[in-house]
Protein backbone atom coordinates (compact mmCIF):
# COMPACT_ATOMS: atom_id res chain seq x y z
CA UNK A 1 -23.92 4.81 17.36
CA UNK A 2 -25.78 8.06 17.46
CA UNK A 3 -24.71 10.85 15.39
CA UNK A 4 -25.79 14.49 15.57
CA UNK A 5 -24.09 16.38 12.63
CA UNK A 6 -25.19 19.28 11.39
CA UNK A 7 -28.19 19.52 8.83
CA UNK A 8 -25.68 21.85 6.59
CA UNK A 9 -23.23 18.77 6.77
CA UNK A 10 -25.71 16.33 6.37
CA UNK A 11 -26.43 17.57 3.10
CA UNK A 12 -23.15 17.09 1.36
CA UNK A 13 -22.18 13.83 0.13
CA UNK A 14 -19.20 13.67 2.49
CA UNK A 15 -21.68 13.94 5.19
CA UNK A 16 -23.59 11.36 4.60
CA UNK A 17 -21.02 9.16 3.97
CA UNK A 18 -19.70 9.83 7.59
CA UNK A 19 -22.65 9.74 8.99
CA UNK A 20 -23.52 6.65 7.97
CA UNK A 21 -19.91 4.66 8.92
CA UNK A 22 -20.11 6.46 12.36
CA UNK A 23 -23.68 4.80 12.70
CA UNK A 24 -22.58 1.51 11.60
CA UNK A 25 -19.93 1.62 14.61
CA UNK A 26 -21.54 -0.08 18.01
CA UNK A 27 -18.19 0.69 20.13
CA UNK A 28 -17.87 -3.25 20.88
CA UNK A 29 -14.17 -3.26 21.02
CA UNK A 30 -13.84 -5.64 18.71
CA UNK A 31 -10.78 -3.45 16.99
CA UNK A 32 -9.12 -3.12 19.66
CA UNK A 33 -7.17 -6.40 19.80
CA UNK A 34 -5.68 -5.82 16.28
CA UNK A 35 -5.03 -2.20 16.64
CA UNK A 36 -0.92 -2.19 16.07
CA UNK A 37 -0.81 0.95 17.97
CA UNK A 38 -3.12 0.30 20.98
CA UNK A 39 -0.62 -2.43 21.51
CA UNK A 40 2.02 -0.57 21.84
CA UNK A 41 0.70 2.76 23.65
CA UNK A 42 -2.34 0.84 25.31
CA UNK A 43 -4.43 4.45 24.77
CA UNK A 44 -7.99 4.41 23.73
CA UNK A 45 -7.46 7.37 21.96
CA UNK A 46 -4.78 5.54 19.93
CA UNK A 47 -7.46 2.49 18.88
CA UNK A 48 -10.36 2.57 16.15
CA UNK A 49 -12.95 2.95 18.42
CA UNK A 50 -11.07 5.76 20.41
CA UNK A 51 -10.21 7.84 16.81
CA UNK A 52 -14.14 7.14 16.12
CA UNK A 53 -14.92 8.89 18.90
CA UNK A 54 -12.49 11.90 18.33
CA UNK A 55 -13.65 12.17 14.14
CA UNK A 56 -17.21 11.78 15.53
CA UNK A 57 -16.51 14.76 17.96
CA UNK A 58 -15.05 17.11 14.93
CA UNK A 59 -17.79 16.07 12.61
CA UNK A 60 -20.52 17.21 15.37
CA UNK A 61 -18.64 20.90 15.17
CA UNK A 62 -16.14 20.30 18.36
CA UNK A 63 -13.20 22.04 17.37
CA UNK A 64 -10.29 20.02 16.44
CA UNK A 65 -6.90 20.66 18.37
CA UNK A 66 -3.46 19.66 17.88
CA UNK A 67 -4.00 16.41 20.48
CA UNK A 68 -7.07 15.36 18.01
CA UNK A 69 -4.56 14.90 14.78
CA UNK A 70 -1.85 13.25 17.22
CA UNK A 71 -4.03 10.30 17.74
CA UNK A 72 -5.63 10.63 14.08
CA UNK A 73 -1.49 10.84 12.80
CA UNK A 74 -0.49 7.76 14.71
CA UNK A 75 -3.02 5.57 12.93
CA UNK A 76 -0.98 3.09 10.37
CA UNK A 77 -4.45 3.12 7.72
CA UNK A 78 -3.67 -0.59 8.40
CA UNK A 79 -7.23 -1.42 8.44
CA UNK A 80 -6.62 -4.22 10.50
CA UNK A 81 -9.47 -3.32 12.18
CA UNK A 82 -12.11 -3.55 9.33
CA UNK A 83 -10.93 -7.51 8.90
CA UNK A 84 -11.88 -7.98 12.65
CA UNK A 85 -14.56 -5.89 12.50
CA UNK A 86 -17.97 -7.66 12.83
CA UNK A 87 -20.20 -4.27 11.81
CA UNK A 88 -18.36 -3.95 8.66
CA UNK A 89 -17.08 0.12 9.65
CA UNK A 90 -15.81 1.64 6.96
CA UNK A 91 -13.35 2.76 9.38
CA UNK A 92 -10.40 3.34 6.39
CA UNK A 93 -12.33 5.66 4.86
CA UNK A 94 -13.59 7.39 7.79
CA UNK A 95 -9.70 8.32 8.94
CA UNK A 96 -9.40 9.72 5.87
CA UNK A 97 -11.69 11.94 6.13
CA UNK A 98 -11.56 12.67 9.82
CA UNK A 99 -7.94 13.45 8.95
CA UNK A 100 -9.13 15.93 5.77
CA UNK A 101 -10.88 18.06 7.83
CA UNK A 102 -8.59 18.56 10.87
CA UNK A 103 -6.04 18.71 8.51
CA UNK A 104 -8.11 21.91 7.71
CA UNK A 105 -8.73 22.94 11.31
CA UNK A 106 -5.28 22.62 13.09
CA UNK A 107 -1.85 23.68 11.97
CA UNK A 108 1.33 22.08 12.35
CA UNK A 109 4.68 23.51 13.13
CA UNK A 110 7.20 24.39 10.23
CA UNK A 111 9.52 21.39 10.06
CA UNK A 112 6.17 19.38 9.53
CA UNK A 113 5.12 21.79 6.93
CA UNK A 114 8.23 20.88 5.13
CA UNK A 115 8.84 17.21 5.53
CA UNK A 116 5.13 16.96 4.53
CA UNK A 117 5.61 19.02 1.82
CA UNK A 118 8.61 17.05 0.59
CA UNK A 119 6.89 14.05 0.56
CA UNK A 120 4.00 14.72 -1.57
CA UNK A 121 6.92 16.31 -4.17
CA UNK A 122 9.87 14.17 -4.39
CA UNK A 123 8.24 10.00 -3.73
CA UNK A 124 5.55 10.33 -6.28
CA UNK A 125 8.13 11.96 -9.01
CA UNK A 126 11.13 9.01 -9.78
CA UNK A 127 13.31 11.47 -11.19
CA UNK A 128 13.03 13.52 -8.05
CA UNK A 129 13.29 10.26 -5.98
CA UNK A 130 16.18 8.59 -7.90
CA UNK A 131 18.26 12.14 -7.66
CA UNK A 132 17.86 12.50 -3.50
CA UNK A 133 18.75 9.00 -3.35
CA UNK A 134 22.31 9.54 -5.00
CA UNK A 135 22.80 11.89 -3.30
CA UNK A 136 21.91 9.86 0.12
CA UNK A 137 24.41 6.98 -1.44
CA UNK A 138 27.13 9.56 -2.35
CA UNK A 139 26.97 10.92 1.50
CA UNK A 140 26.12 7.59 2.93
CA UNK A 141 30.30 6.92 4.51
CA UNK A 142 29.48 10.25 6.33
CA UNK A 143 26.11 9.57 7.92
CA UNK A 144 25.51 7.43 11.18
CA UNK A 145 24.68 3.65 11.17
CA UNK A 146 21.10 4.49 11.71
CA UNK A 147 20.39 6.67 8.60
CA UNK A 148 22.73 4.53 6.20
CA UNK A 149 20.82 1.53 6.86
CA UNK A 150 17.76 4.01 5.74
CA UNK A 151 19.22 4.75 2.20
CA UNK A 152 18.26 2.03 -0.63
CA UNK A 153 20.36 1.13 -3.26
CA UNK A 154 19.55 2.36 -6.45
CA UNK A 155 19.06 0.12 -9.35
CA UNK A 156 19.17 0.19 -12.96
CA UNK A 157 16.15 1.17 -14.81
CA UNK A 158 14.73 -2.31 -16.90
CA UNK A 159 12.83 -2.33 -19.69
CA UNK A 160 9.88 -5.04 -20.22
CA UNK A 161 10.76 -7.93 -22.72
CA UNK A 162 9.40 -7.77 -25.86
CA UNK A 163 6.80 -10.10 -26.00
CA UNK A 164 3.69 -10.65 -28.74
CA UNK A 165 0.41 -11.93 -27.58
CA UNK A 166 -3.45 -12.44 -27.93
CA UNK A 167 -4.04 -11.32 -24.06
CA UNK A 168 -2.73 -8.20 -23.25
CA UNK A 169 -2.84 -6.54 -19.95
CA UNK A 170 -1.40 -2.82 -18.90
CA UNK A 171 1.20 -2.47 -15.53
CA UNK A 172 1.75 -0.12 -13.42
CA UNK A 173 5.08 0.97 -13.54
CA UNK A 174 5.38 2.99 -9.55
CA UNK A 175 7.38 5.37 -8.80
CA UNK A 176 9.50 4.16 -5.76
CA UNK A 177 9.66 0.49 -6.96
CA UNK A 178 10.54 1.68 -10.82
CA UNK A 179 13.78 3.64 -8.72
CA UNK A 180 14.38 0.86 -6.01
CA UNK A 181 13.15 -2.48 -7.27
CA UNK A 182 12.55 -2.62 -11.21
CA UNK A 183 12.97 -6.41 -11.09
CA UNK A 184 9.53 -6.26 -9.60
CA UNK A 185 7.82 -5.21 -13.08
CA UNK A 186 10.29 -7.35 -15.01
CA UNK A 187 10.05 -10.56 -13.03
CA UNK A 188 5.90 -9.96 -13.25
CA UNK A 189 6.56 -9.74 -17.20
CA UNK A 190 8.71 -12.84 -17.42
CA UNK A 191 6.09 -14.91 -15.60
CA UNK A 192 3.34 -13.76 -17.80
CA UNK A 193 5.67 -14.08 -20.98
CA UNK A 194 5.31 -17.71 -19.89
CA UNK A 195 1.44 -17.95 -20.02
CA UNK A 196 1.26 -16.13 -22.67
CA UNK A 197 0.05 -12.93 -22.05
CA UNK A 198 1.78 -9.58 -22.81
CA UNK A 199 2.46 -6.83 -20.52
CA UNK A 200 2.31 -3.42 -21.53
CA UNK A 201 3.70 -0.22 -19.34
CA UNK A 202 2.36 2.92 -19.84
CA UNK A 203 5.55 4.98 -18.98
CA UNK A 204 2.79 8.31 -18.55
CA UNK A 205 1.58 6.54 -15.50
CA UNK A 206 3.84 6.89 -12.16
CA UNK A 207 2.35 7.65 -8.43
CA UNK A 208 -1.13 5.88 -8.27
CA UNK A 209 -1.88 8.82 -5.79
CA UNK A 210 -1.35 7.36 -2.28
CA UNK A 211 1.25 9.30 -1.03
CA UNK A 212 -0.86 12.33 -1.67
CA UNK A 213 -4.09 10.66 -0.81
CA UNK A 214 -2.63 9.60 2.49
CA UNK A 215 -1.42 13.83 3.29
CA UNK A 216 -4.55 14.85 3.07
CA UNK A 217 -3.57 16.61 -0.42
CA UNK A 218 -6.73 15.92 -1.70
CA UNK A 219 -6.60 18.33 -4.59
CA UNK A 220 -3.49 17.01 -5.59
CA UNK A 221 -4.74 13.40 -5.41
CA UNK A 222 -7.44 13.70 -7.97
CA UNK A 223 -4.64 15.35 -10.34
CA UNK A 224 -2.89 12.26 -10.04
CA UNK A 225 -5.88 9.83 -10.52
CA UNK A 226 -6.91 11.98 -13.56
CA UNK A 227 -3.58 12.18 -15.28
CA UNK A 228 -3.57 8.04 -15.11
CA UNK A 229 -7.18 7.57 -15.98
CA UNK A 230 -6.47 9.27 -19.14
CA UNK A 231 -3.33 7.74 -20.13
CA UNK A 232 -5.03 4.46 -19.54
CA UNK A 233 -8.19 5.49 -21.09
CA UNK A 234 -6.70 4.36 -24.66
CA UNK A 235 -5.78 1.15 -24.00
CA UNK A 236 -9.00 0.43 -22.10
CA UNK A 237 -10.93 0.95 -25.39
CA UNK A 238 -8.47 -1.21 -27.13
CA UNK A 239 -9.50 -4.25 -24.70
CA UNK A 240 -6.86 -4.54 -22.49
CA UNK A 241 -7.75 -7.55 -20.13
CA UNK A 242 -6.65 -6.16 -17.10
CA UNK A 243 -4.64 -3.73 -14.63
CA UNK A 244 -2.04 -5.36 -13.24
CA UNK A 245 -0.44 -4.01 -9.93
CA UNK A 246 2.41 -5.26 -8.11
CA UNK A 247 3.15 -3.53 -5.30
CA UNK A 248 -0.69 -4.03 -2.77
CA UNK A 249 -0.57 -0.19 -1.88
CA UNK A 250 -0.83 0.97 -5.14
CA UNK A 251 -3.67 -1.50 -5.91
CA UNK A 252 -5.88 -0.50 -2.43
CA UNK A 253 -5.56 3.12 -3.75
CA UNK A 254 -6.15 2.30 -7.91
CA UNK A 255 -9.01 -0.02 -6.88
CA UNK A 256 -10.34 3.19 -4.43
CA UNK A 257 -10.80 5.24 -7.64
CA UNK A 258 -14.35 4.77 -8.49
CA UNK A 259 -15.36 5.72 -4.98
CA UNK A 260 -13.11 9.02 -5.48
CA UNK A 261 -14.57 10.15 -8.51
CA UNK A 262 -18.02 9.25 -8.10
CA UNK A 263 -19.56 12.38 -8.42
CA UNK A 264 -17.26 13.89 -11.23
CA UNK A 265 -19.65 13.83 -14.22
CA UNK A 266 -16.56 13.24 -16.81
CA UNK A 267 -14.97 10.91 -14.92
CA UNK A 268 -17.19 8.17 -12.58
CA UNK A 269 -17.55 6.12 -15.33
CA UNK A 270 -13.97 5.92 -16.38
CA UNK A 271 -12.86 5.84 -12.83
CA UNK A 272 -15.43 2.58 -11.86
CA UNK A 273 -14.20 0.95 -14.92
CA UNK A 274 -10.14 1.10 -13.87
CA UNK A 275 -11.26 0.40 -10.69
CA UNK A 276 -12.70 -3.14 -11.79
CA UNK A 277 -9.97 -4.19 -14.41
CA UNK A 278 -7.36 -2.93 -11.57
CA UNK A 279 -5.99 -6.41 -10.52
CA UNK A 280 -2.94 -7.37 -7.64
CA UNK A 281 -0.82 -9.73 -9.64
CA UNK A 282 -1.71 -12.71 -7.00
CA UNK A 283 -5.42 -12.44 -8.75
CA UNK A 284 -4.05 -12.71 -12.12
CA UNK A 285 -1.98 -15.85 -10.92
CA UNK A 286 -4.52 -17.66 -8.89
CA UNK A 287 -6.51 -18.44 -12.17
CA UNK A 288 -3.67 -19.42 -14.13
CA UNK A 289 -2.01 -23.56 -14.36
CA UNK A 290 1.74 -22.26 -12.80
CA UNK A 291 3.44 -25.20 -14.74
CA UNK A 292 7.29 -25.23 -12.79
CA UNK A 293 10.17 -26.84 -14.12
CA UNK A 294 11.20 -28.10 -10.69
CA UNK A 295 9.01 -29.21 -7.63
CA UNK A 296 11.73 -30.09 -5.68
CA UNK A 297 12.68 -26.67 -3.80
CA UNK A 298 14.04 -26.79 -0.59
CA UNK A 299 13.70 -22.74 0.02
CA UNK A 300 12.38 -21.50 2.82
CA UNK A 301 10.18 -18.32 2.56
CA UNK A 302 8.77 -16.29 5.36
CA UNK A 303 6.06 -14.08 3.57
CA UNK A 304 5.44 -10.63 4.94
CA UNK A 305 1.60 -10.05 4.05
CA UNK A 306 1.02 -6.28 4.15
CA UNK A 307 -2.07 -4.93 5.44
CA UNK A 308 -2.66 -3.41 1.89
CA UNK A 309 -2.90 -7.40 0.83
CA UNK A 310 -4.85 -8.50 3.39
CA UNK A 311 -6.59 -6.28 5.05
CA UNK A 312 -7.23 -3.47 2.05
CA UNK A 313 -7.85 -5.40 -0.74
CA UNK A 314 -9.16 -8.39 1.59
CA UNK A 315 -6.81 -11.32 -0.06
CA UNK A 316 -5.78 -13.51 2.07
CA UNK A 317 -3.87 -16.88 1.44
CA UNK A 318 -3.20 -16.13 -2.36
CA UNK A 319 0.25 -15.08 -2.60
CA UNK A 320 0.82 -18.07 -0.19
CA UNK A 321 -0.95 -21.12 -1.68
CA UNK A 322 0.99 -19.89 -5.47
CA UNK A 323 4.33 -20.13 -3.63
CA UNK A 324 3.34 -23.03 -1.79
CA UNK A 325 2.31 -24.60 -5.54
CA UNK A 326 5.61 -23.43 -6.89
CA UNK A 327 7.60 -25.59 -4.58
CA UNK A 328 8.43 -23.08 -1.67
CA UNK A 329 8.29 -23.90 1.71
CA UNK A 330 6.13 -21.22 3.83
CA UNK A 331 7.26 -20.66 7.81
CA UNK A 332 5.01 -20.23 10.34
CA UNK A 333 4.69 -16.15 11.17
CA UNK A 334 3.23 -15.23 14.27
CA UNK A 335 0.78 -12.22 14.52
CA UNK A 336 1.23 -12.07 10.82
CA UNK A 337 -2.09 -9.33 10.40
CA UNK A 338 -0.02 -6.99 11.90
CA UNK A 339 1.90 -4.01 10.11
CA UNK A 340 5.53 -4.39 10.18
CA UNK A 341 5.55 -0.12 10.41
CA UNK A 342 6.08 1.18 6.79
CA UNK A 343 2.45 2.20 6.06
CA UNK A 344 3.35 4.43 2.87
CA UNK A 345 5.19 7.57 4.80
CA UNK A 346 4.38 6.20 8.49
CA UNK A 347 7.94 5.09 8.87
CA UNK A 348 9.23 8.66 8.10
CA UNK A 349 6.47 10.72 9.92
CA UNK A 350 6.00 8.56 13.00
CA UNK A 351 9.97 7.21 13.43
CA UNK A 352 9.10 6.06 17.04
CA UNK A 353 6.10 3.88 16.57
CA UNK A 354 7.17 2.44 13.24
CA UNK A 355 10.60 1.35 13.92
CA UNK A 356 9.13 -0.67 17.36
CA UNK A 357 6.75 -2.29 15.29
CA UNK A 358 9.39 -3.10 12.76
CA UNK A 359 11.64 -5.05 15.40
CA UNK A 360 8.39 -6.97 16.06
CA UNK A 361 7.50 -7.83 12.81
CA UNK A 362 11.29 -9.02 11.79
CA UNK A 363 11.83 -10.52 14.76
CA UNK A 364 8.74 -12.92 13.93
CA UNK A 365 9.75 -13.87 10.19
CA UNK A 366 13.57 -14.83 11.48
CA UNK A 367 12.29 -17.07 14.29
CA UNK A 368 11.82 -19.83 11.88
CA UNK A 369 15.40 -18.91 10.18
CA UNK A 370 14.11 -18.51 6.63
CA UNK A 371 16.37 -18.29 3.68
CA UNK A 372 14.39 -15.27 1.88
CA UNK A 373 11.42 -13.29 3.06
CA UNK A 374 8.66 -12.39 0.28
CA UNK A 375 6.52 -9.24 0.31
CA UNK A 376 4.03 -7.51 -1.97
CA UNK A 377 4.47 -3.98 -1.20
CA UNK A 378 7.49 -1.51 -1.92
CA UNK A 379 7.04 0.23 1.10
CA UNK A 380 7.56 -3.04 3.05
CA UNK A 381 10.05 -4.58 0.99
CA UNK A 382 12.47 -1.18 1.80
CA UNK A 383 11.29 -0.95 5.46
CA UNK A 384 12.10 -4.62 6.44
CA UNK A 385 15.49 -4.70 4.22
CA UNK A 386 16.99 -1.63 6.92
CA UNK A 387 16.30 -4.17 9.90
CA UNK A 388 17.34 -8.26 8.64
CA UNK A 389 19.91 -9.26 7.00
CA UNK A 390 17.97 -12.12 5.18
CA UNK A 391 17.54 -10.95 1.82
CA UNK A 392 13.88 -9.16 1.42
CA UNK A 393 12.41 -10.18 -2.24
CA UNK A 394 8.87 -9.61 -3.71
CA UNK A 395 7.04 -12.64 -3.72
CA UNK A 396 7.23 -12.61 -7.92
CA UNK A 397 10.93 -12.84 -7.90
CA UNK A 398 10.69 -16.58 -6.60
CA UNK A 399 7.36 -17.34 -8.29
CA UNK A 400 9.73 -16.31 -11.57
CA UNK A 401 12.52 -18.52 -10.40
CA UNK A 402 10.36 -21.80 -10.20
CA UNK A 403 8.03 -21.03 -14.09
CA UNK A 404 10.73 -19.28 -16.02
CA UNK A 405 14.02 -21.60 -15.51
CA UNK A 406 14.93 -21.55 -18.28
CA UNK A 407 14.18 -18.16 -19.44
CA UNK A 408 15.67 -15.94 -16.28
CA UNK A 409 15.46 -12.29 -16.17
């Protein structure tokens, strides 16, 4: 594609960077058959190419209006589009900064102000998080059917077991899983107990950054990436062996680090080197001999893959073939590469669009009548518990059941 930005723009780093994903783009289409929301709206504007076209348009020195960051807020981040992709467009990162700078250029009305605002100060905080959601339980006999089944329980806080070994490796504790699903972090620890490697959770390190990252807060984002980078720092000079992350989201964003902070003098280095020891627990897994006390499972999984897992951090098959070697048995899931709607605070911000695409992605893991669906992600984990009834697990909490038997959290 052609580009014409502006020699002032072409000089900045950020320039060049969009200049070169916009010229990698030859408009073939390609995207738009695994574009969630071209789907459902069947708008241009609402595909890859069509957003492209609008960033390309704002980058050239078109001024951005409130219809340009409609289409560019209706985009899941999915990525979907970079696995079909046959040019390789960066599109991910293009969004994000497509959305930066109208962010800059438009502004929203009050109530978005706020809910935005609220976002970026209450999910990435647990204590925050864990307060507004006893409050949501306390009032949850007075709200409507629609906005109870929105409320999560709230859990217990776990600690780690104590374990003592050679190889040690650092977890990321979250801050929406640590308040809704601790047996996440627990069930990860109890599976490594059993090959012998220790896990160790910085309790310093919370919010990777996403939910900031993903508002355009970008200010706020490197805060976050900072503050982790050096509570990490210590045990990265100690050897640890790696990052582990169990929720996909987290691990797109952690892994997105050295990319972030690549022209910070005191921090590229630091930022590159998380970024390569940051691992999704399926890596850590796939290498290891899963020894199970019993092949002989009759349970029958449908696994959710979210686009953070497959299409951000391109790994595909993993989580399946270690429950399929555990003894599970997998159900077919049609159109599984597409989002199920959660997309970090998509569900929240976009209601509409996310709660249509939820219907179609739980309607397609019951066909087969599973007895538990798996995930990888948090945010999908909550968002397809308000819709089935079949109970919604992370993928860990089984792989736990069939190697630690006899040790159960």
């Amino acid at each position: 594609m052609q580009t014409s930005l502006s020699e002032q723009l072409l000089k900045t780093p950020l320039g060049q960077e969009a200049d070169s994903i916009l010229r990698s783009c030859v408009h073939c289409g390609f995207c738009t058959a695994t574009c969630p929301t071209y789907q459902l709206l069947g708008d241009e504007l609402d595909s890859p190419r069509g957003r492209i076209y609008l960033i390309k348009q704002v980058l050239e020195g078109e001024k951005a209006t409130e219809k340009t960051r409609l289409h560019l807020d209706r985009c899941l981040s999915c990525r979907s589009c970079e696995t079909t992709c046959p040019s390789g467009v960066q599109y991910g990162r293009l969004i994000d900064i497509g959305r930066e700078l109208v962010e800059k250029q438009t502004t929203r009305n009050l109530v978005e102000i706020i809910i935005r605002f609220a976002l970026r100060k209450i999910i990435p905080y647990p204590q925050r998080f864990r307060f507004l959601l006893k409050m949501g339980n306390a009032l949850k006999p007075l709200l409507p059917a629609q906005l109870k089944n929105k409320i999560p329980e709230i859990h217990a806080s776990k600690k780690l077991p104590q374990q003592k070994h050679k190889r040690k490796m650092l977890v990321l504790s979250g801050c929406a899983q640590q308040t809704v699903t601790p047996q996440t972090n627990v069930s990860t620890a109890h599976v490594l107990n059993a090959l012998d490697i220790e896990l160790i959770q910085e309790n310093e390190v919370k919010c990777c950054g996403a939910v900031s990252h993903h508002l355009s807060a970008s200010a706020e984002t490197i805060k976050f990436i900072k503050q982790n980078i050096d509570a990490w720092w210590p045990y990265i000079n100690q050897g640890i062996e790696a990052i582990v992350i169990t929720a996909s989201g987290c691990g797109v964003m952690i892994k997105d680090y050295a990319h972030l902070l690549q022209y910070d003098k005191n921090y590229a280095h630091k930022a590159k080197r998380i970024s390569l020891l940051a691992k999704d627990i399926s890596e850590i897994l796939r290498d290891e001999d899963l020894a199970t006390t019993d092949k002989s499972q009759n349970t029958l999984v449908s696994f959710h893959s979210p686009c953070t897992l497959q299409h951000g951090l391109q790994l595909n098959g993993i989580v399946e073939n270690i429950l399929t070697k555990t003894g599970y048995q997998l159900t077919r899931v049609e159109d599984a590469h597409l989002c199920c709607g959660s997309a970090g605070t998509y569900s929240i911000l976009q209601p509409v669009l996310s709660k249509q695409l939820l219907n179609n992605k739980v309607n397609s893991l019951q066909k087969n009548r599973p007895d538990v669906i798996a995930t990888a992600n948090i945010g999908c984990q909550m968002h397809l518990s308000t819709k089935t009834k079949v109970p919604v697990k992370h993928w860990i909490e089984l792989v736990e059941i069939a190697v630690c038997q006899n040790n159960p959290a």
